[in-house]
PDB file of N, CA and C in Angstrom:
ATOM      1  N   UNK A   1       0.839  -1.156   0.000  1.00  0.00           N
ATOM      2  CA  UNK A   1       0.000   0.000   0.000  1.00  0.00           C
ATOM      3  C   UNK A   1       0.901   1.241   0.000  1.00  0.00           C
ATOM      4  N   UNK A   2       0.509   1.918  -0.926  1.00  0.00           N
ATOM      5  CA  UNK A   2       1.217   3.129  -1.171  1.00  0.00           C
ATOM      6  C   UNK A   2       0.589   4.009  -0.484  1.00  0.00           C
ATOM      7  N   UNK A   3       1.642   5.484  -0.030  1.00  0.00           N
ATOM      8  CA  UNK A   3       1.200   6.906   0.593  1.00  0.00           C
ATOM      9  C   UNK A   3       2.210   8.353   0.261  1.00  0.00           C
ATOM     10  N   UNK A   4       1.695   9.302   0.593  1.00  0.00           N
ATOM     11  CA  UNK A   4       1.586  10.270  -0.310  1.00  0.00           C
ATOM     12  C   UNK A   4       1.608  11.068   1.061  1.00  0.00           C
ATOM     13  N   UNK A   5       2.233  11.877   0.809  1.00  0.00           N
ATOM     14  CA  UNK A   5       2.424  13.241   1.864  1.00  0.00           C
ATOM     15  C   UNK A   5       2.034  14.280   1.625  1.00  0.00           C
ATOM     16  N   UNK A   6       1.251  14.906   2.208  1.00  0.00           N
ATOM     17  CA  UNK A   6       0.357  16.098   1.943  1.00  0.00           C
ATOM     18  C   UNK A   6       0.881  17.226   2.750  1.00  0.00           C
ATOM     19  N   UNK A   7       1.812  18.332   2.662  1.00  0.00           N
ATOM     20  CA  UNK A   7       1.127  19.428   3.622  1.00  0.00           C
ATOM     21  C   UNK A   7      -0.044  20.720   3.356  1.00  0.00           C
ATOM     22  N   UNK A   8      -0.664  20.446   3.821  1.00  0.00           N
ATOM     23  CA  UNK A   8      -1.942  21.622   4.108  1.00  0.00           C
ATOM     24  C   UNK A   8      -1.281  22.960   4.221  1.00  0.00           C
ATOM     25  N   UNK A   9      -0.524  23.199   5.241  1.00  0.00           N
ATOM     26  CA  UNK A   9      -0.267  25.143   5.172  1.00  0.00           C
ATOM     27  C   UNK A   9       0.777  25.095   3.546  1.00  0.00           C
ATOM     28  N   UNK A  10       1.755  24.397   3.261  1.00  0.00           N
ATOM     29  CA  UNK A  10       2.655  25.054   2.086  1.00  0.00           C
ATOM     30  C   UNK A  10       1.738  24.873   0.703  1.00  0.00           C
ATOM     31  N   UNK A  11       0.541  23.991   0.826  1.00  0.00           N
ATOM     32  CA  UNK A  11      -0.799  22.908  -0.313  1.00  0.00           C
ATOM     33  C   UNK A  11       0.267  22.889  -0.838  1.00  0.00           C
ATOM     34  N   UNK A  12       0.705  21.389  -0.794  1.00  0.00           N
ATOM     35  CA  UNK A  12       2.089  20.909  -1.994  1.00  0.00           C
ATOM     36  C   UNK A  12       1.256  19.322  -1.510  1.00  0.00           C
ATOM     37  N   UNK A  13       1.169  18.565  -2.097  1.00  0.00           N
ATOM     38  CA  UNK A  13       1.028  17.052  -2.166  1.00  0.00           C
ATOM     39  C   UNK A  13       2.028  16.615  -3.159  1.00  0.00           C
ATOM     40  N   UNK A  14       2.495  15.461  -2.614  1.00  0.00           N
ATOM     41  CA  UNK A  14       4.120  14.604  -2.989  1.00  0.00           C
ATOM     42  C   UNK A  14       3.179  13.192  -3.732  1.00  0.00           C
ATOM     43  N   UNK A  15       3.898  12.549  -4.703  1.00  0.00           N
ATOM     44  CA  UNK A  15       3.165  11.260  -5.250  1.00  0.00           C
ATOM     45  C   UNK A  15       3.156  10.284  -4.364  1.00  0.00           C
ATOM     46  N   UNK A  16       2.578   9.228  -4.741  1.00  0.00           N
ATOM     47  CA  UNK A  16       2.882   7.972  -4.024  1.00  0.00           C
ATOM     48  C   UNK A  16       3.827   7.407  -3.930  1.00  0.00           C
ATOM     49  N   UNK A  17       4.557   7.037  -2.610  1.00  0.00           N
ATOM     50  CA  UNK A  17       5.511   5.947  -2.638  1.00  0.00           C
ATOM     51  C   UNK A  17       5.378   5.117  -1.133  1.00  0.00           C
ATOM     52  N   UNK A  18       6.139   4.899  -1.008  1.00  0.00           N
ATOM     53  CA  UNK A  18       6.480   3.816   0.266  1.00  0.00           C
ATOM     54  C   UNK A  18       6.309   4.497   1.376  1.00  0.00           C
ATOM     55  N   UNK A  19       5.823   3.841   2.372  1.00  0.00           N
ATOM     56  CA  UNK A  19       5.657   4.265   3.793  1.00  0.00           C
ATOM     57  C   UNK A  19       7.155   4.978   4.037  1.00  0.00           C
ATOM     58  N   UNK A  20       7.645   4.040   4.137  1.00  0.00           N
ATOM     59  CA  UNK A  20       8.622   4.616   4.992  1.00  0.00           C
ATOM     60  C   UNK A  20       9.364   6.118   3.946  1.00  0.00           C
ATOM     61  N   UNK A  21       9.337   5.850   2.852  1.00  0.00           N
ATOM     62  CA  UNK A  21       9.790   7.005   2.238  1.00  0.00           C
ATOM     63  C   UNK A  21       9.062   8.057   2.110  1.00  0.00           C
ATOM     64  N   UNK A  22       7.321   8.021   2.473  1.00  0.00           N
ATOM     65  CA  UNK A  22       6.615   9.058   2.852  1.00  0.00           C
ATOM     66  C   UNK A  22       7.216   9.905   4.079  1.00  0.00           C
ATOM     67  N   UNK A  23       6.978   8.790   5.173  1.00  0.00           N
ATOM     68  CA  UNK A  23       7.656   9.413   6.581  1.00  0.00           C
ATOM     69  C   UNK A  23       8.877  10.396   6.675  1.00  0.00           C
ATOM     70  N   UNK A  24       9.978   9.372   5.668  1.00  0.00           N
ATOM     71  CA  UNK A  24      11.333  10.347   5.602  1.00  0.00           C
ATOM     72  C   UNK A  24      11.454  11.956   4.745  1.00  0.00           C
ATOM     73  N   UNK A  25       9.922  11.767   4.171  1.00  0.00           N
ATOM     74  CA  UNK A  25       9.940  12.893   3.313  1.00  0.00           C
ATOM     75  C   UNK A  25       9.320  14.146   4.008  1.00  0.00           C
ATOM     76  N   UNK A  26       8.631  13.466   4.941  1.00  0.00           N
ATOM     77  CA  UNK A  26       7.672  14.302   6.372  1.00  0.00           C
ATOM     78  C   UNK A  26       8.486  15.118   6.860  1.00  0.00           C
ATOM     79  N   UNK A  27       9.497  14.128   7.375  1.00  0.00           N
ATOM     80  CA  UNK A  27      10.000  14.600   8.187  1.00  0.00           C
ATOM     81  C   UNK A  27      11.184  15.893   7.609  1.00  0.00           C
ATOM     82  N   UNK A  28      11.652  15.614   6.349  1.00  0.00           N
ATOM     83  CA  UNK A  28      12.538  16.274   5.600  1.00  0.00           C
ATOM     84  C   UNK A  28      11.682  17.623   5.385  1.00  0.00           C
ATOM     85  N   UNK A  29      11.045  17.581   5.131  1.00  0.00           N
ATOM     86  CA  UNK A  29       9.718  19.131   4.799  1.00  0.00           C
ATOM     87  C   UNK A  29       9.742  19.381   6.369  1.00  0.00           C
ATOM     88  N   UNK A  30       9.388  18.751   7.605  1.00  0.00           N
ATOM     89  CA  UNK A  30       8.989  19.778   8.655  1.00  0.00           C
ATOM     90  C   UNK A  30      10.544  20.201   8.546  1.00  0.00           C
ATOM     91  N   UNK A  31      11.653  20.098   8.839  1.00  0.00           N
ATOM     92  CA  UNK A  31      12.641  20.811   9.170  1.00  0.00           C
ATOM     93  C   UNK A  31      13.342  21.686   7.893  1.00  0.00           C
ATOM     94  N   UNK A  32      13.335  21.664   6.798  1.00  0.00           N
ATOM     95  CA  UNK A  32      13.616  22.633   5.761  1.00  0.00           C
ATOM     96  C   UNK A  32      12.178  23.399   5.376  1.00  0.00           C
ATOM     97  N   UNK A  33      11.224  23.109   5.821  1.00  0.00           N
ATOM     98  CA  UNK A  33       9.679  24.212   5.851  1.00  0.00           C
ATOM     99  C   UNK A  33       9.418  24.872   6.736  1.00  0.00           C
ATOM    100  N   UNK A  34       9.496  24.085   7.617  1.00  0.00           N
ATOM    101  CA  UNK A  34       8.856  24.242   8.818  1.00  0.00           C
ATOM    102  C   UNK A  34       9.349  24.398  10.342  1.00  0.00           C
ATOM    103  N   UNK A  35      10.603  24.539  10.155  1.00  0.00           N
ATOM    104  CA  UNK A  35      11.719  24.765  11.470  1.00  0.00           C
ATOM    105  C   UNK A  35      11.923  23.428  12.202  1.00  0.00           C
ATOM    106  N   UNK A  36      11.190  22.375  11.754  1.00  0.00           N
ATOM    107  CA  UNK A  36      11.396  21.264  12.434  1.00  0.00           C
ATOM    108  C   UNK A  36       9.914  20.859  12.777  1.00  0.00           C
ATOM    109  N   UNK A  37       9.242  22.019  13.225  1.00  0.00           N
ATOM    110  CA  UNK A  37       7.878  21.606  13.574  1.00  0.00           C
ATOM    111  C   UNK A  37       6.761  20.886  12.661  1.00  0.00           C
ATOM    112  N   UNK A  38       5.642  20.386  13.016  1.00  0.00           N
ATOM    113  CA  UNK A  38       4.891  19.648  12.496  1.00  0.00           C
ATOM    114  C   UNK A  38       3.657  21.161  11.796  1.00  0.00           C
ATOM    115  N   UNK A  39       3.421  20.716  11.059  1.00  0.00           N
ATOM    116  CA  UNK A  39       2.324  21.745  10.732  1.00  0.00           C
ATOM    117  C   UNK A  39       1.064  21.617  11.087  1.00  0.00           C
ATOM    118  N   UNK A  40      -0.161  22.013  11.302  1.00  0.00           N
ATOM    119  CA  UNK A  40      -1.574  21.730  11.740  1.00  0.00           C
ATOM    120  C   UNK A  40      -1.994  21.085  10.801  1.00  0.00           C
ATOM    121  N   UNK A  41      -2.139  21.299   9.202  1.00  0.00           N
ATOM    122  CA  UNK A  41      -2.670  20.369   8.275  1.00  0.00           C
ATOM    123  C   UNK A  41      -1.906  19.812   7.360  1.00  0.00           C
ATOM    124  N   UNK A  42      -1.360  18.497   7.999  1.00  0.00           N
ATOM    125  CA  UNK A  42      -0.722  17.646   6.702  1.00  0.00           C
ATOM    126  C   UNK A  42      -1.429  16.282   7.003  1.00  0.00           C
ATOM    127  N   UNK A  43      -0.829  15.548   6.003  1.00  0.00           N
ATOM    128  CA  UNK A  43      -1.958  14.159   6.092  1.00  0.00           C
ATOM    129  C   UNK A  43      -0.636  12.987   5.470  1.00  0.00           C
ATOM    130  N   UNK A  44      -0.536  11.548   5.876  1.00  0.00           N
ATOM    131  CA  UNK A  44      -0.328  11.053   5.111  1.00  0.00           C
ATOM    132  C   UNK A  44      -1.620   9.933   4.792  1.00  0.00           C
ATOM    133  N   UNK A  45      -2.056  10.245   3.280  1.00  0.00           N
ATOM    134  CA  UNK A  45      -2.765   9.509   2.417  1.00  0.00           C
ATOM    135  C   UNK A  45      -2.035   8.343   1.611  1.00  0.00           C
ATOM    136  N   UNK A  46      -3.081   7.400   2.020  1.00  0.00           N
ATOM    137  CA  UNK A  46      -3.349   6.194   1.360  1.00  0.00           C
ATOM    138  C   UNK A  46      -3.845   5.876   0.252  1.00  0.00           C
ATOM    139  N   UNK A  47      -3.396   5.368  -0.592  1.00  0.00           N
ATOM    140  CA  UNK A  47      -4.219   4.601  -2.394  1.00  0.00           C
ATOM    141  C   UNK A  47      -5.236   3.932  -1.927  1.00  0.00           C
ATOM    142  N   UNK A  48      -5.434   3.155  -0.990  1.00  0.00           N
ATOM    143  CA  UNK A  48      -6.114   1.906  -0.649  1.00  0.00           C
ATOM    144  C   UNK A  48      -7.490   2.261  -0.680  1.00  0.00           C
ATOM    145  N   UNK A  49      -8.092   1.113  -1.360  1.00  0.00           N
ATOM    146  CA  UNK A  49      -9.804   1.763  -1.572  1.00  0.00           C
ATOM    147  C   UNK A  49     -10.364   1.602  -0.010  1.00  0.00           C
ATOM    148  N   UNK A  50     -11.212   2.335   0.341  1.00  0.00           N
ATOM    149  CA  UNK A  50     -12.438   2.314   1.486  1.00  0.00           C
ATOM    150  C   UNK A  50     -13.558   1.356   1.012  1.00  0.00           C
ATOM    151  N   UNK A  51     -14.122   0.103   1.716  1.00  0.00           N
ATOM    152  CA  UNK A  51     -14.908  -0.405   1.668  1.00  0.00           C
ATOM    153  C   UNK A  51     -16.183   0.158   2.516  1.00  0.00           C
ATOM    154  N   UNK A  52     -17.324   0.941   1.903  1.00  0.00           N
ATOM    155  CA  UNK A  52     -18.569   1.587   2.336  1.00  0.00           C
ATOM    156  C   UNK A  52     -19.203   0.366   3.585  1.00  0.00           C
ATOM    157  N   UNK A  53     -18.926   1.159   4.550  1.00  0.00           N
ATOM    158  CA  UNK A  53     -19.601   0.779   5.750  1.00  0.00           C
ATOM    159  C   UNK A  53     -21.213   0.022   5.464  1.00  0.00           C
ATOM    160  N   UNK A  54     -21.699   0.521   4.687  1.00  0.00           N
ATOM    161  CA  UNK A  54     -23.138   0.092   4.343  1.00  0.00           C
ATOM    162  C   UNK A  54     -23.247  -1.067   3.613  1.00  0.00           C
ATOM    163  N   UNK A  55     -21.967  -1.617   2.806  1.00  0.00           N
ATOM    164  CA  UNK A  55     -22.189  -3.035   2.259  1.00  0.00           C
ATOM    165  C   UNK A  55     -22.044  -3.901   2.825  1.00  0.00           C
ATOM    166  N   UNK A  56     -22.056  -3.871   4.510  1.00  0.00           N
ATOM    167  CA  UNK A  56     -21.790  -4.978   5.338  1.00  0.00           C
ATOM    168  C   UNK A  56     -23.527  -5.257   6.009  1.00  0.00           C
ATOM    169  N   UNK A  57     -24.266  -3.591   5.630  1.00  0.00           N
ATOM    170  CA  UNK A  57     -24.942  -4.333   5.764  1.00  0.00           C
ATOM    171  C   UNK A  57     -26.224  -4.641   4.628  1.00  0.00           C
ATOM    172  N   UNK A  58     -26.070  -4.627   3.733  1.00  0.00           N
ATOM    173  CA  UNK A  58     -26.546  -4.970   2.065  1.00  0.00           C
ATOM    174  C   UNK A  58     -26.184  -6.730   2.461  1.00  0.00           C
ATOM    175  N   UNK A  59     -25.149  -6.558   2.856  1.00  0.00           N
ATOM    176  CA  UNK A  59     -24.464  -8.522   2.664  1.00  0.00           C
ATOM    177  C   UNK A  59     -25.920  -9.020   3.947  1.00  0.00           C
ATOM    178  N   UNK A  60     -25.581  -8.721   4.766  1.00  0.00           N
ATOM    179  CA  UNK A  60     -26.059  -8.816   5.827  1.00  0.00           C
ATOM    180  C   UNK A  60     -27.714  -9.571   5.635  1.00  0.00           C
ATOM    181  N   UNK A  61     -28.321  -8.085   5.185  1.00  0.00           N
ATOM    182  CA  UNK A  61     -29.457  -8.253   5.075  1.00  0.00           C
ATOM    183  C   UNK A  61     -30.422  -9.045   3.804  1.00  0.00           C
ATOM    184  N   UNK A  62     -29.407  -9.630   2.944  1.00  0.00           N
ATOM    185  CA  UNK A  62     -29.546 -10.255   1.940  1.00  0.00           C
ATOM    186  C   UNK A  62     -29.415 -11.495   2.152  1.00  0.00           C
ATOM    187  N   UNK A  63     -28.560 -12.319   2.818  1.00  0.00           N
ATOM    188  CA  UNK A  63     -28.238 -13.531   3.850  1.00  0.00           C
ATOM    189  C   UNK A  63     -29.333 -13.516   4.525  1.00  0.00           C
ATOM    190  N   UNK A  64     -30.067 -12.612   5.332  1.00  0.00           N
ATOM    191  CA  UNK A  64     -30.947 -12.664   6.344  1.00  0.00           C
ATOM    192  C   UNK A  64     -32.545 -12.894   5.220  1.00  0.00           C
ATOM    193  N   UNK A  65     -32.486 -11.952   4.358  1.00  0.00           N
ATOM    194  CA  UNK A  65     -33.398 -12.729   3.491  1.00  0.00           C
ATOM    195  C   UNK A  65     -33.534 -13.634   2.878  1.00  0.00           C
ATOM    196  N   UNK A  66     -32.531 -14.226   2.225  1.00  0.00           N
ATOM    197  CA  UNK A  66     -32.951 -15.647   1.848  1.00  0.00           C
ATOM    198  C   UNK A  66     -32.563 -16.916   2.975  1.00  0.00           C
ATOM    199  N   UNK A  67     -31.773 -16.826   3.868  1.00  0.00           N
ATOM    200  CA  UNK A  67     -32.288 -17.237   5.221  1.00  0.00           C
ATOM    201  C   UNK A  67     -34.208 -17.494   5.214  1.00  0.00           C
ATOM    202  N   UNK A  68     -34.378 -16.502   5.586  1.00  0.00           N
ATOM    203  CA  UNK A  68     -35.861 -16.526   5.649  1.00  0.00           C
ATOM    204  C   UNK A  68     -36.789 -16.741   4.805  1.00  0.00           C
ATOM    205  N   UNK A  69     -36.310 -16.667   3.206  1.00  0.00           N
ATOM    206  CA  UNK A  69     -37.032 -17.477   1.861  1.00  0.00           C
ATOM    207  C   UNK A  69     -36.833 -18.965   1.918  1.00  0.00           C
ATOM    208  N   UNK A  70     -35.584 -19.304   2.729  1.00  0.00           N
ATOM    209  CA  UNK A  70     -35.563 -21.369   2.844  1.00  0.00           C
ATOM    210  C   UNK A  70     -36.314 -21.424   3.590  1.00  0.00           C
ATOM    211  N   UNK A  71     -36.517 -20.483   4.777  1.00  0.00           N
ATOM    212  CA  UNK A  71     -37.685 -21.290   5.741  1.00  0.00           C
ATOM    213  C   UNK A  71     -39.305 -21.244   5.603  1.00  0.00           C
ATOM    214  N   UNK A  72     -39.746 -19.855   4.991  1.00  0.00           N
ATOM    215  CA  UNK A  72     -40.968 -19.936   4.495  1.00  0.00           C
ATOM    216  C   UNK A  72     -40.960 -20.873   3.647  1.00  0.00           C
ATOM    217  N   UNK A  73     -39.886 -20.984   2.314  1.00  0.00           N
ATOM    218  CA  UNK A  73     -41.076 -21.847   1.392  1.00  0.00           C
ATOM    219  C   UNK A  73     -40.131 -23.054   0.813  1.00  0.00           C
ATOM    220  N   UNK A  74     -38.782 -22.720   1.561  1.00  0.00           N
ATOM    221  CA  UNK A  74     -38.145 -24.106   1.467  1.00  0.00           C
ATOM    222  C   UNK A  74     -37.449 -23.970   0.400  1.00  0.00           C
ATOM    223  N   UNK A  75     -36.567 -23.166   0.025  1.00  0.00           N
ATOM    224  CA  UNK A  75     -36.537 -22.704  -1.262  1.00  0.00           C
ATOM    225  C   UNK A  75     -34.982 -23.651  -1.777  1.00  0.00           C
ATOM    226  N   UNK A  76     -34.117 -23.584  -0.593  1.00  0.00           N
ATOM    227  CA  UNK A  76     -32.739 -24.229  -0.536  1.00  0.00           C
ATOM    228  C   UNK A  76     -32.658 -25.962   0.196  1.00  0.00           C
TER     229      UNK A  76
END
């Protein structure tokens, strides 16, 4: 999984690469940007998709219905 270094006060975002070469790049920007300090808005971002909280329960409740279509009418 790739990440990407963002700072918010200079708005510069860096491409994707490696954790650890995100971090070293963090850290290289707070002290030639930033005196060393951390800034209030930087981020390190992730590629990795987000799986929607709500398809757990789509799965869920779809199992629970045909669950309940074998037992009314016997279907499985």
């Amino acid at each position: 999984m790739a990440r990407r270094y963002r700072c918010g006060t200079c708005k510069q975002t860096w491409p994707y690469m490696s954790r650890e070469a995100a971090e070293a790049l963090r850290r290289t920007h707070h002290e030639s940007a930033h005196g060393g300090a951390a800034p209030d808005d930087e981020a390190l971002q992730s590629n990795a998709e987000r799986i929607d909280p709500m398809l757990y329960v789509y799965v869920l409740g779809g199992c629970t219905l045909l669950w309940l279509a074998d037992k009314v009418v016997g279907l499985f």
